[in-house]
C-alpha atoms as a PDB file:
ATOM      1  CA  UNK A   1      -2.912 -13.513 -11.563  1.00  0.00           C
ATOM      2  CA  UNK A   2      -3.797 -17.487 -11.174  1.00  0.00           C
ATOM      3  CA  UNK A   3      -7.339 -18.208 -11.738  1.00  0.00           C
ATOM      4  CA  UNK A   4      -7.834 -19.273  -8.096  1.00  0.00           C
ATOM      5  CA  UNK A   5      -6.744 -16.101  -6.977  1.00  0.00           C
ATOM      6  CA  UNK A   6      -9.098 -13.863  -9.220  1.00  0.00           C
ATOM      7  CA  UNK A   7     -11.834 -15.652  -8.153  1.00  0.00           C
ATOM      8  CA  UNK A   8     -11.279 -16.144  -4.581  1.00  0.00           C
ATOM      9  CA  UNK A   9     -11.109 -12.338  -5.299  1.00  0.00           C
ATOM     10  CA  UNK A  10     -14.070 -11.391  -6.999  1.00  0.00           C
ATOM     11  CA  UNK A  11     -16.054 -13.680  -4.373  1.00  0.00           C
ATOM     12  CA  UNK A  12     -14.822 -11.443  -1.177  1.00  0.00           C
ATOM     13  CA  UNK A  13     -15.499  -8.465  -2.966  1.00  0.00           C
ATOM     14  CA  UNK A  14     -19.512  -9.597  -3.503  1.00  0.00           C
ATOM     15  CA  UNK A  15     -19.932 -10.472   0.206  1.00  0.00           C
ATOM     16  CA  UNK A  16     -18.491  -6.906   0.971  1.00  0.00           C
ATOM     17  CA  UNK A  17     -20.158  -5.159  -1.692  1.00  0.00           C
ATOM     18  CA  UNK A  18     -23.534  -6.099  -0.660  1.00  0.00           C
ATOM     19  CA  UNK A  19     -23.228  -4.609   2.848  1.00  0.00           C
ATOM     20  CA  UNK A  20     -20.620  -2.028   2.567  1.00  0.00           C
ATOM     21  CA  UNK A  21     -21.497   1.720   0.198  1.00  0.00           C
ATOM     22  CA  UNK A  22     -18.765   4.021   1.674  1.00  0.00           C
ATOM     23  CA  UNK A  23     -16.778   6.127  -0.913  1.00  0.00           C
ATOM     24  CA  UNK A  24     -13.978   5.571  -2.995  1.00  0.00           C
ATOM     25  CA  UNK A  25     -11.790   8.125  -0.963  1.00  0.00           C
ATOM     26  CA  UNK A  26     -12.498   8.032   2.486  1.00  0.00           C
ATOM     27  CA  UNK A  27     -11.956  10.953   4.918  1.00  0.00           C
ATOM     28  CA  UNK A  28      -8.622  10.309   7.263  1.00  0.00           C
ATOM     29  CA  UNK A  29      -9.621  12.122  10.105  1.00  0.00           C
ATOM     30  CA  UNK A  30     -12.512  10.090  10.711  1.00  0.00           C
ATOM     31  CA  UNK A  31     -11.684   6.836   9.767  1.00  0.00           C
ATOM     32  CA  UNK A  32      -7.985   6.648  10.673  1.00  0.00           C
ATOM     33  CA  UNK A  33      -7.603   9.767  12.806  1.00  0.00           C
ATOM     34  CA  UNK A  34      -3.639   7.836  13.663  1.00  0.00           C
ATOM     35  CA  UNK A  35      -2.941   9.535   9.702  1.00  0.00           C
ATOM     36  CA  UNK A  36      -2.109  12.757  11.524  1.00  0.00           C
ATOM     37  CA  UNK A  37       0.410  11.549  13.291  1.00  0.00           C
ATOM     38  CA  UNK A  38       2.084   9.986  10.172  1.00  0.00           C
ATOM     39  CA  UNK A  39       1.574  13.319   8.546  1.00  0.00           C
ATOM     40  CA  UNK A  40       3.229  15.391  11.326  1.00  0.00           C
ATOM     41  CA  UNK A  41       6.785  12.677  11.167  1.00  0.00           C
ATOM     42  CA  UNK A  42       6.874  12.659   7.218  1.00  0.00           C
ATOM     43  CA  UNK A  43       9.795  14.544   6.725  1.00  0.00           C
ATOM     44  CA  UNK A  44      11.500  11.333   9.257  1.00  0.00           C
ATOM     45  CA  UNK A  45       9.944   8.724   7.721  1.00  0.00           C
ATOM     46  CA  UNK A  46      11.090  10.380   4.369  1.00  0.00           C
ATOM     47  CA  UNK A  47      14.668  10.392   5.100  1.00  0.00           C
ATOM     48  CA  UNK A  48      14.426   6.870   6.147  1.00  0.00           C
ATOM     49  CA  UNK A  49      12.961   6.205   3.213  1.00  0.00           C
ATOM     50  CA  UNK A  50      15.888   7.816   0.967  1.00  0.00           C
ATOM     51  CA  UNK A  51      18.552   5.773   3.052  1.00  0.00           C
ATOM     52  CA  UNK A  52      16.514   2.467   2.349  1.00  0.00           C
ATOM     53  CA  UNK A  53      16.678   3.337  -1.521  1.00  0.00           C
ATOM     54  CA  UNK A  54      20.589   3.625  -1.145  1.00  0.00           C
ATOM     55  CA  UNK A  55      20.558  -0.071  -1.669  1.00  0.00           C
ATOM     56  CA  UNK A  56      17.274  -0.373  -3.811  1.00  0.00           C
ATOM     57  CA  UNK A  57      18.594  -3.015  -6.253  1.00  0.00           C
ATOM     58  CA  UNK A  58      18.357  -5.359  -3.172  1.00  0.00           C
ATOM     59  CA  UNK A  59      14.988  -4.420  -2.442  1.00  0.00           C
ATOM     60  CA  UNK A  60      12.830  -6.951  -4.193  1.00  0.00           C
ATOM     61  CA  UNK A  61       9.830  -6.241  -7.126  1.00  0.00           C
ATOM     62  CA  UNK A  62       6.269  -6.407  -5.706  1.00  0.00           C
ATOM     63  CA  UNK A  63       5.446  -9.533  -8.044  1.00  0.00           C
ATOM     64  CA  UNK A  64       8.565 -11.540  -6.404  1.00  0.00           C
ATOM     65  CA  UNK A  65       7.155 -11.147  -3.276  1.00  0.00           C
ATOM     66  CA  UNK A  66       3.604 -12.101  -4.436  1.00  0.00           C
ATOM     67  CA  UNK A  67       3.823 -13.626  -7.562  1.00  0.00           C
ATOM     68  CA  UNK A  68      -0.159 -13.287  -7.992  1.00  0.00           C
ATOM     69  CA  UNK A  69       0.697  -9.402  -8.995  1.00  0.00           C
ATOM     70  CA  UNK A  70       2.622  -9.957 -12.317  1.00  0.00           C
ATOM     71  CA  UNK A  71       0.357  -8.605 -14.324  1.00  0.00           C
ATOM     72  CA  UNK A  72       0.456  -5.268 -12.756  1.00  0.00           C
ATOM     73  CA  UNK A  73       4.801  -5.481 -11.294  1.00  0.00           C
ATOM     74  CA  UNK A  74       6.464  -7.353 -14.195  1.00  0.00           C
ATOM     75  CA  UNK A  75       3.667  -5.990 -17.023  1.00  0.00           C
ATOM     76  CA  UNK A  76       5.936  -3.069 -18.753  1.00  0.00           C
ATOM     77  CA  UNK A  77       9.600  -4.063 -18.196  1.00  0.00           C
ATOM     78  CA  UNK A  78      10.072  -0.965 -14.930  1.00  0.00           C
ATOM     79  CA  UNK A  79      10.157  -1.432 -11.650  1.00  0.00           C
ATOM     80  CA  UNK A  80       7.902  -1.365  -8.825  1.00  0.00           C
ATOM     81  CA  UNK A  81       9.674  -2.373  -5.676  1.00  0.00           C
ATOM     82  CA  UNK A  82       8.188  -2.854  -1.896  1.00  0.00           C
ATOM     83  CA  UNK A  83      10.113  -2.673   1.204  1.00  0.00           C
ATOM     84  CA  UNK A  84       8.075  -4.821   3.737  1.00  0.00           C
ATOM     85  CA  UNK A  85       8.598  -3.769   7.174  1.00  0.00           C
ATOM     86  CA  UNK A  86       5.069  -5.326   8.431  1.00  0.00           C
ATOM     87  CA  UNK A  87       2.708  -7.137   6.447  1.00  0.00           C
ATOM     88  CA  UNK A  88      -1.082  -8.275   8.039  1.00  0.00           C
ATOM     89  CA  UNK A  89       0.857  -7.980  11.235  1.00  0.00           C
ATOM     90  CA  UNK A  90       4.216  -9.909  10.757  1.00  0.00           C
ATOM     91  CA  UNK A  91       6.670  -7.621  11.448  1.00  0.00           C
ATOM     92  CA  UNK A  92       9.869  -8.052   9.635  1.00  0.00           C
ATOM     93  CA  UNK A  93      12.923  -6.927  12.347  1.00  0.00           C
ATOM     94  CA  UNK A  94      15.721  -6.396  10.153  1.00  0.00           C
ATOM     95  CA  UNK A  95      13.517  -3.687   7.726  1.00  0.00           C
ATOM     96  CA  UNK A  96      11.878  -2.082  10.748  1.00  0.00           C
ATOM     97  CA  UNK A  97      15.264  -1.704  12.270  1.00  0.00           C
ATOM     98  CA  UNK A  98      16.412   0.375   9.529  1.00  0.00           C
ATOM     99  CA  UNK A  99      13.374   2.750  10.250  1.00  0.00           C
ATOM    100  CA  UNK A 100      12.790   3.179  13.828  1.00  0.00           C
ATOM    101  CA  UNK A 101      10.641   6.424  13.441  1.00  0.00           C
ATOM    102  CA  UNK A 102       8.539   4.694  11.594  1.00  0.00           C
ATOM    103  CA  UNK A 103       8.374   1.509  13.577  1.00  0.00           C
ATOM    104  CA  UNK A 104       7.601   3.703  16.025  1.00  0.00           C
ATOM    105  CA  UNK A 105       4.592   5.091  14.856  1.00  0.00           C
ATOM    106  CA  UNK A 106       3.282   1.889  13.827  1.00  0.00           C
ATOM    107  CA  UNK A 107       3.573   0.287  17.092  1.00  0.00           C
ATOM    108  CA  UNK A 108       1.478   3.097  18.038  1.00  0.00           C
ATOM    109  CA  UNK A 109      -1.155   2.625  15.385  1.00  0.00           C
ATOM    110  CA  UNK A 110      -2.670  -0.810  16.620  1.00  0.00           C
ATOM    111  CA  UNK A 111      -4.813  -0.599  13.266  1.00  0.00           C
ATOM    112  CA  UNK A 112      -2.337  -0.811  11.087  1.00  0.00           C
ATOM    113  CA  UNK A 113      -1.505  -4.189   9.381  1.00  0.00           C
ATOM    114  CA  UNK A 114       1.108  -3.680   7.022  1.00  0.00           C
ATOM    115  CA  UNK A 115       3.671  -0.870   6.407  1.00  0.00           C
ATOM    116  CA  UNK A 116       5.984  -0.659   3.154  1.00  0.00           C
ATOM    117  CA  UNK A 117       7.806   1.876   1.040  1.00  0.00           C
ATOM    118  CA  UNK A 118       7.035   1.646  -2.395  1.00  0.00           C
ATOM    119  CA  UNK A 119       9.376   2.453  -5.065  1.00  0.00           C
ATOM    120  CA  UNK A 120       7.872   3.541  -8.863  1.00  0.00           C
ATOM    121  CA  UNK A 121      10.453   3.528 -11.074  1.00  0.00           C
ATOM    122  CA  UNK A 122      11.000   6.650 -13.878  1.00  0.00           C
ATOM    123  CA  UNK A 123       7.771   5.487 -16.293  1.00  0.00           C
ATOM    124  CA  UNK A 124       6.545   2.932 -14.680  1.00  0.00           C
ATOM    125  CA  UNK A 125       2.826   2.194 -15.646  1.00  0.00           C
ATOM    126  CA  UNK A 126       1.052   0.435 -12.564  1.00  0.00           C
ATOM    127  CA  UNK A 127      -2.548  -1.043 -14.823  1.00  0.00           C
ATOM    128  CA  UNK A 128      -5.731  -0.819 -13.703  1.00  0.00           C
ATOM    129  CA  UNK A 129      -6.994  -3.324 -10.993  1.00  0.00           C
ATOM    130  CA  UNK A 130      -8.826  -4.112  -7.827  1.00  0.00           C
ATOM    131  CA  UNK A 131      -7.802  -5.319  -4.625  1.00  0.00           C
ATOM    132  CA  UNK A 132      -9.212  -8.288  -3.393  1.00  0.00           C
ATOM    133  CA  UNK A 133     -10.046  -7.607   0.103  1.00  0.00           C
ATOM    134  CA  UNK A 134     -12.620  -4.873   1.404  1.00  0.00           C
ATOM    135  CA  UNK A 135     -11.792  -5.159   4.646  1.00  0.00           C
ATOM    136  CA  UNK A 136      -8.905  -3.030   4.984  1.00  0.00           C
ATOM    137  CA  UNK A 137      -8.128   0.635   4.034  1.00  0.00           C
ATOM    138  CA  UNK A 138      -5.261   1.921   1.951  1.00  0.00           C
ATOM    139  CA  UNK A 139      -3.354   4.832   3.418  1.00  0.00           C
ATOM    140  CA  UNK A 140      -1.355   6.662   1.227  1.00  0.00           C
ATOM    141  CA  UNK A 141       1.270   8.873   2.271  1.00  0.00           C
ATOM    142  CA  UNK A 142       3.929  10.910  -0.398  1.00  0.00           C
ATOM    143  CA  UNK A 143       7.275  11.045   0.400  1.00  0.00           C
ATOM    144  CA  UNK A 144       9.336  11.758  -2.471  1.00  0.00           C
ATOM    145  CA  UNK A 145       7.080  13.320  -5.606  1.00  0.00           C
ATOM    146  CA  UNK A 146       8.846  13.916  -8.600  1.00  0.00           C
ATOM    147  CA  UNK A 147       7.061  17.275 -10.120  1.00  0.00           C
ATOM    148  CA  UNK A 148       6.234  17.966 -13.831  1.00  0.00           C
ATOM    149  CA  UNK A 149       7.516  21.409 -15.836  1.00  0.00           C
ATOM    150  CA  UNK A 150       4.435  22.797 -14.287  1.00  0.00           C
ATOM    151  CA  UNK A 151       5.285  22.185 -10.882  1.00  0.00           C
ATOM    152  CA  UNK A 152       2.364  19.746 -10.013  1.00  0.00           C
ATOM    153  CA  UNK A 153       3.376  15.699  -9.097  1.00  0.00           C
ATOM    154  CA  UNK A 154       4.373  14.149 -11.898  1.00  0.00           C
ATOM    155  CA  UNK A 155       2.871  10.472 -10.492  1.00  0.00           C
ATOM    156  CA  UNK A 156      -0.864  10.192 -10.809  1.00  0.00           C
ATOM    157  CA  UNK A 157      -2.661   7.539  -8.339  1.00  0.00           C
ATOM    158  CA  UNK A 158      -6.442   7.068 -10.195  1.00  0.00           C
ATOM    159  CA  UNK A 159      -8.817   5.844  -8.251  1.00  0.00           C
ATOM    160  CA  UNK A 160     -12.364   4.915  -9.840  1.00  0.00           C
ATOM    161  CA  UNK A 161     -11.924   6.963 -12.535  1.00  0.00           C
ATOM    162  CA  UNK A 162     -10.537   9.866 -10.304  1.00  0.00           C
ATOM    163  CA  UNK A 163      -6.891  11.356 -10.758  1.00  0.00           C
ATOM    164  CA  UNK A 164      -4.986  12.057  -7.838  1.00  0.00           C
ATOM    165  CA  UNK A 165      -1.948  14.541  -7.564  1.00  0.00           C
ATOM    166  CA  UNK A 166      -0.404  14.159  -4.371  1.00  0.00           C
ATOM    167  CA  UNK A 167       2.664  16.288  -3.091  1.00  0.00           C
ATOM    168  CA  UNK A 168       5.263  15.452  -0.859  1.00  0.00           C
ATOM    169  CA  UNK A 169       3.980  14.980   3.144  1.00  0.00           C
ATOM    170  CA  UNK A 170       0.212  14.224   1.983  1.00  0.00           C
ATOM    171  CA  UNK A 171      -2.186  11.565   2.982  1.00  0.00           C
ATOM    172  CA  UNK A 172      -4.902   9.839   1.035  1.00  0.00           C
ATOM    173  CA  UNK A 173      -7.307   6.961   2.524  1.00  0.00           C
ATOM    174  CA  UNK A 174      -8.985   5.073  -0.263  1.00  0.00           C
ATOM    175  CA  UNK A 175     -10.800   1.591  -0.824  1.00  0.00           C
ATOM    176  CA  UNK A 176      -8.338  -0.058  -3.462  1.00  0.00           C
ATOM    177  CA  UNK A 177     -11.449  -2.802  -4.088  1.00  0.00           C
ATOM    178  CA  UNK A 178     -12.194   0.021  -6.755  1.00  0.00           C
ATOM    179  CA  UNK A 179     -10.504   0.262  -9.870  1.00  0.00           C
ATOM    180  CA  UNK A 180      -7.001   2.012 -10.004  1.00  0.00           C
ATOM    181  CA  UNK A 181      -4.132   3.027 -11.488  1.00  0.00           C
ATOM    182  CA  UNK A 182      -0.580   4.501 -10.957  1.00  0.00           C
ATOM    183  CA  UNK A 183       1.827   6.241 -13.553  1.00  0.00           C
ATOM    184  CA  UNK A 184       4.755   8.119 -12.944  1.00  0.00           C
ATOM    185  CA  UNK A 185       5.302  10.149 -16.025  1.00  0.00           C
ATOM    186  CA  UNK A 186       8.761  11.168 -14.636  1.00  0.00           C
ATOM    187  CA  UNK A 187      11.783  10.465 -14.836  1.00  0.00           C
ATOM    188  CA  UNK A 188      12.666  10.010 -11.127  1.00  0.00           C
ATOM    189  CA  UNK A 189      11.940   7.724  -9.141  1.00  0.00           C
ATOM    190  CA  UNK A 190       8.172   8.280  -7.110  1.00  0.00           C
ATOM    191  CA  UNK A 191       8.224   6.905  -3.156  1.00  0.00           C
ATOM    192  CA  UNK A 192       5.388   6.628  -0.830  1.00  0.00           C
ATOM    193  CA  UNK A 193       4.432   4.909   2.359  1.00  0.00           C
ATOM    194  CA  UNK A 194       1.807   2.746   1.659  1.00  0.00           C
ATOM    195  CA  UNK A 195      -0.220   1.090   5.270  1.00  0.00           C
ATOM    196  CA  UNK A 196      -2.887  -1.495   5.091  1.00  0.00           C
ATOM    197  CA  UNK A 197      -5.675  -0.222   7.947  1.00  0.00           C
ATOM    198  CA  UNK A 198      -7.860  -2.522   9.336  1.00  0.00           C
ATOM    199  CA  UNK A 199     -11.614  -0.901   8.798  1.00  0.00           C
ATOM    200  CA  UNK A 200     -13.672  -1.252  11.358  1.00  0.00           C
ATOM    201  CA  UNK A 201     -16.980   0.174  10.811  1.00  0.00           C
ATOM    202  CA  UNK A 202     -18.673  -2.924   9.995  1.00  0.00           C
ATOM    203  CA  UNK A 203     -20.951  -4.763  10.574  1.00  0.00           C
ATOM    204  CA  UNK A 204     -20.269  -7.515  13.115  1.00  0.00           C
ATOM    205  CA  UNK A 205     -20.252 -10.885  10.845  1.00  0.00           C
ATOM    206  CA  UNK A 206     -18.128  -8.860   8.408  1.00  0.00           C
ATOM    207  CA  UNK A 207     -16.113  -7.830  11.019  1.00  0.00           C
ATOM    208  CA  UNK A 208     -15.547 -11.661  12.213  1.00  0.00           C
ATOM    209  CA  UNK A 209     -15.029 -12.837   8.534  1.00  0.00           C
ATOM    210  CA  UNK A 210     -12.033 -10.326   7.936  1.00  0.00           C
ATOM    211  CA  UNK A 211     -10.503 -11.361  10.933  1.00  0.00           C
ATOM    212  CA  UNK A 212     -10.176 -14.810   9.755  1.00  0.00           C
ATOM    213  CA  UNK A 213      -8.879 -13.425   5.962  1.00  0.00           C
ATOM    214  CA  UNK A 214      -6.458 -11.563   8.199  1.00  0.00           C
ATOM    215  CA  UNK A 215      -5.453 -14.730  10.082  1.00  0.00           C
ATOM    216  CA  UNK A 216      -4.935 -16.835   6.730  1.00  0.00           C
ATOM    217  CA  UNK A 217      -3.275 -13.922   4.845  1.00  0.00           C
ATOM    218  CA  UNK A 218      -0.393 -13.598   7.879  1.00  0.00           C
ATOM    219  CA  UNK A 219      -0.236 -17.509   7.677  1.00  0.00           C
ATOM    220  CA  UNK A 220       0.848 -17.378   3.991  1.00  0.00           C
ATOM    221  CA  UNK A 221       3.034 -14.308   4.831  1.00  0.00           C
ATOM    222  CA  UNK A 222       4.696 -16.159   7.449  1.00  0.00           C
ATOM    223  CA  UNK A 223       5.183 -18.954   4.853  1.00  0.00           C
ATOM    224  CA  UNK A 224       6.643 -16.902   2.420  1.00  0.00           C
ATOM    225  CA  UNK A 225       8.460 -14.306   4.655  1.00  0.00           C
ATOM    226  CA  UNK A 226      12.218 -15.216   3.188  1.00  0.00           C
ATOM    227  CA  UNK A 227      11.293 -13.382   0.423  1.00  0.00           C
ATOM    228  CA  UNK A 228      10.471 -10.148   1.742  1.00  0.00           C
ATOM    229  CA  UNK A 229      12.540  -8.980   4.510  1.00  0.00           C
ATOM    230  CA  UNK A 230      16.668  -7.767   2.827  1.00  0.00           C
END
């Protein structure tokens, strides 16, 4: 990642690290009680999933829609490709279109910034890293989980340390400001629904300060929006 980037990074995560002590893995039902609807429609959102990844040559790697990420995207040679269908809040028409049960739900789900299918190709080593911005929650929901000889997933999300196994139609909420890490040691392709959640138990002036990240991030979105909707 550019050097301006890291350490515009590392300086949001101090002023959020000072105030903020919740855990890695967060409980869904109490800070995002909307997961339970996206639980109860994953089979829907699944096959509209699998009809996007008919054409998923077109749909384009995570690092050439933010070319900050090419350490972790381009870093092994496999893909890792996003379908943006809202991103900080700029909707994309033309990908939502293609999944109006999900669309749905997110119009429903007013804390819910961004909404993209993400596409691990067979081997595909995701580094460790952090995310840059504590103010928002990761929700994590499996849609298509390739499974080892064992039967268990075969794509491990670690998050501070912790492995992860998730199987098809569950939901994880996590802080991705902590170190973590994806592999799929498959050879099938791993797809989830990832949503960026706007976290709201905060203190007021941290509260105010992510709404203005928010506003700059959907600026540069808007400014580079071309790139992300197929």
């Amino acid at each position: 990642m550019g050097r301006l980037y890291d350490r515009g990074a590392q300086l949001m995560r101090r002023i959020y690290d000072r105030r903020l002590h919740d855990a890695p893995v967060l409980d869904a039902a109490h800070f995002f009680p909307d997961a339970a609807r996206f639980e109860a429609n994953w089979q829907a959102i699944r096959a509209e999933a699998l009809q996007v990844a008919t054409s998923l040559a077109r749909i384009p790697r995570f690092h050439e829609v933010m070319r900050e990420q090419a350490d972790i995207s381009a870093n092994d040679g496999r893909d890792w490709r996003m379908y943006i269908m809202q991103a900080y809040g700029v909707r994309f028409p033309r990908n939502l279109e293609r999944c109006p049960t999900l669309a749905a739900i997110v119009a429903q789900s007013p804390d819910v910034l961004s909404a993209s299918f993400s596409f691990l190709a067979p081997g595909k080593h995701i580094p460790p890293h952090r995310g840059p911005f504590r103010g928002i929650l990761r929700g994590y929901l499996v849609l298509s989980m390739p499974l080892d000889a064992d039967g268990l997933p075969a794509a491990t999300l670690t998050v501070d340390g912790h492995p992860h196994r998730l199987h098809d139609g569950e939901f994880m909420l996590w802080d991705d400001t902590f170190v973590h890490e994806v592999r799929n040691a498959s050879d099938e392709v791993r797809i989830v629904l990832l949503l960026d959640i706007r976290r709201r138990s905060m203190p007021i002036d941290l509260r105010l300060l992510s709404n203005a990240v928010i506003a700059l991030v959907r600026l540069g979105i808007r400014l580079r929006g071309s790139k992300i909707a197929v």
